[in-house]
Protein backbone atom coordinates (compact mmCIF):
# COMPACT_ATOMS: atom_id res chain seq x y z
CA UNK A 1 0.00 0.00 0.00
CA UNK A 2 1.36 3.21 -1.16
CA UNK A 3 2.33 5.68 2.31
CA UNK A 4 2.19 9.02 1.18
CA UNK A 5 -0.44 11.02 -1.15
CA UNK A 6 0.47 14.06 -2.84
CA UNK A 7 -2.78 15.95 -2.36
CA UNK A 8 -5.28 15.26 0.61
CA UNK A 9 -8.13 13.77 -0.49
CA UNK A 10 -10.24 15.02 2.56
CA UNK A 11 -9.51 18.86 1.98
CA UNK A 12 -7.30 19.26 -0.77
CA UNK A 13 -4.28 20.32 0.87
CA UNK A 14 -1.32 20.23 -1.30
CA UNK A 15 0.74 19.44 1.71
CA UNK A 16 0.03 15.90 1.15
CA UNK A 17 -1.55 12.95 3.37
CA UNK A 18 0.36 10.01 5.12
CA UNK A 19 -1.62 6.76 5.46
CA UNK A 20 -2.40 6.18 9.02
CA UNK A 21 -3.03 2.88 10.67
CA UNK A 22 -4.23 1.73 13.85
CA UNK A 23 -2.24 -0.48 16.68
CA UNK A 24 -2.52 -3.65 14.83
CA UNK A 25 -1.94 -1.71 11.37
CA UNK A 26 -5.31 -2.18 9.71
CA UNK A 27 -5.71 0.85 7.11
CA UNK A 28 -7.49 3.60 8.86
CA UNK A 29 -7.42 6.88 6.08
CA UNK A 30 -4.81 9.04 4.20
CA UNK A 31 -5.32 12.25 5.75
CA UNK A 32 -3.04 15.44 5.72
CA UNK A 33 -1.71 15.85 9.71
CA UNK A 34 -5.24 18.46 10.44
CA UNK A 35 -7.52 16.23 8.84
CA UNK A 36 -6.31 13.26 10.66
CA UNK A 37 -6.39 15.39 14.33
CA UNK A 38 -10.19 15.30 13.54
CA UNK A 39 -10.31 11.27 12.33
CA UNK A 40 -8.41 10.41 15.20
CA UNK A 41 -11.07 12.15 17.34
CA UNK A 42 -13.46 9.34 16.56
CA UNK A 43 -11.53 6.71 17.84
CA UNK A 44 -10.48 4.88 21.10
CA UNK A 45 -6.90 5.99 22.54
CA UNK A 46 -6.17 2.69 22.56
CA UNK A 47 -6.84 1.59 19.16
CA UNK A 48 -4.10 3.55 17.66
CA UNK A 49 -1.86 2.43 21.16
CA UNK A 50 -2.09 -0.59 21.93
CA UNK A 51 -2.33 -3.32 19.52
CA UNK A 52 -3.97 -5.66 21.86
CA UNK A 53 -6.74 -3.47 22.41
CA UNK A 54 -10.29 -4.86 23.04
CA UNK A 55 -12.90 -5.22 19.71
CA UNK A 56 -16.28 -6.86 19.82
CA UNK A 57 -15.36 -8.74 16.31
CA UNK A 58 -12.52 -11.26 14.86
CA UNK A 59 -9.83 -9.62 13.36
CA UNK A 60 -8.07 -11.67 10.58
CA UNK A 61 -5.04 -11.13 8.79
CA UNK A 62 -6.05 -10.24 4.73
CA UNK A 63 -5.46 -12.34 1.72
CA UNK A 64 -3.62 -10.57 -0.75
């Protein structure tokens, strides 16, 4: 998976957006760093900390 966008795709911003993943490095977004302080926002501390955090469903590794 490519790491680094040229352009946000949330706002625009030519400043670029970095792919951000949680703990466990499942894919959350690309997001430029202020989109991704609001993203962040709607998630648990500890899902982007600690990659044994607590989830109500199996999480399996994908097939590529």
């Amino acid at each position: 998976m490519k790491q680094y966008l040229d352009v946000c795709p949330r706002c625009d911003s030519v400043e670029g957006a970095d792919a951000h993943f949680d703990a466990r490095g499942i894919f959350i977004a690309y997001a430029c760093d202020s989109c991704w302080q609001e993203i962040r926002k709607r998630y648990r501390p500890e899902v982007l900390e600690d990659s044994d955090y607590e989830c109500d469903e199996q999480i399996e590794p994908e097939d590529y």
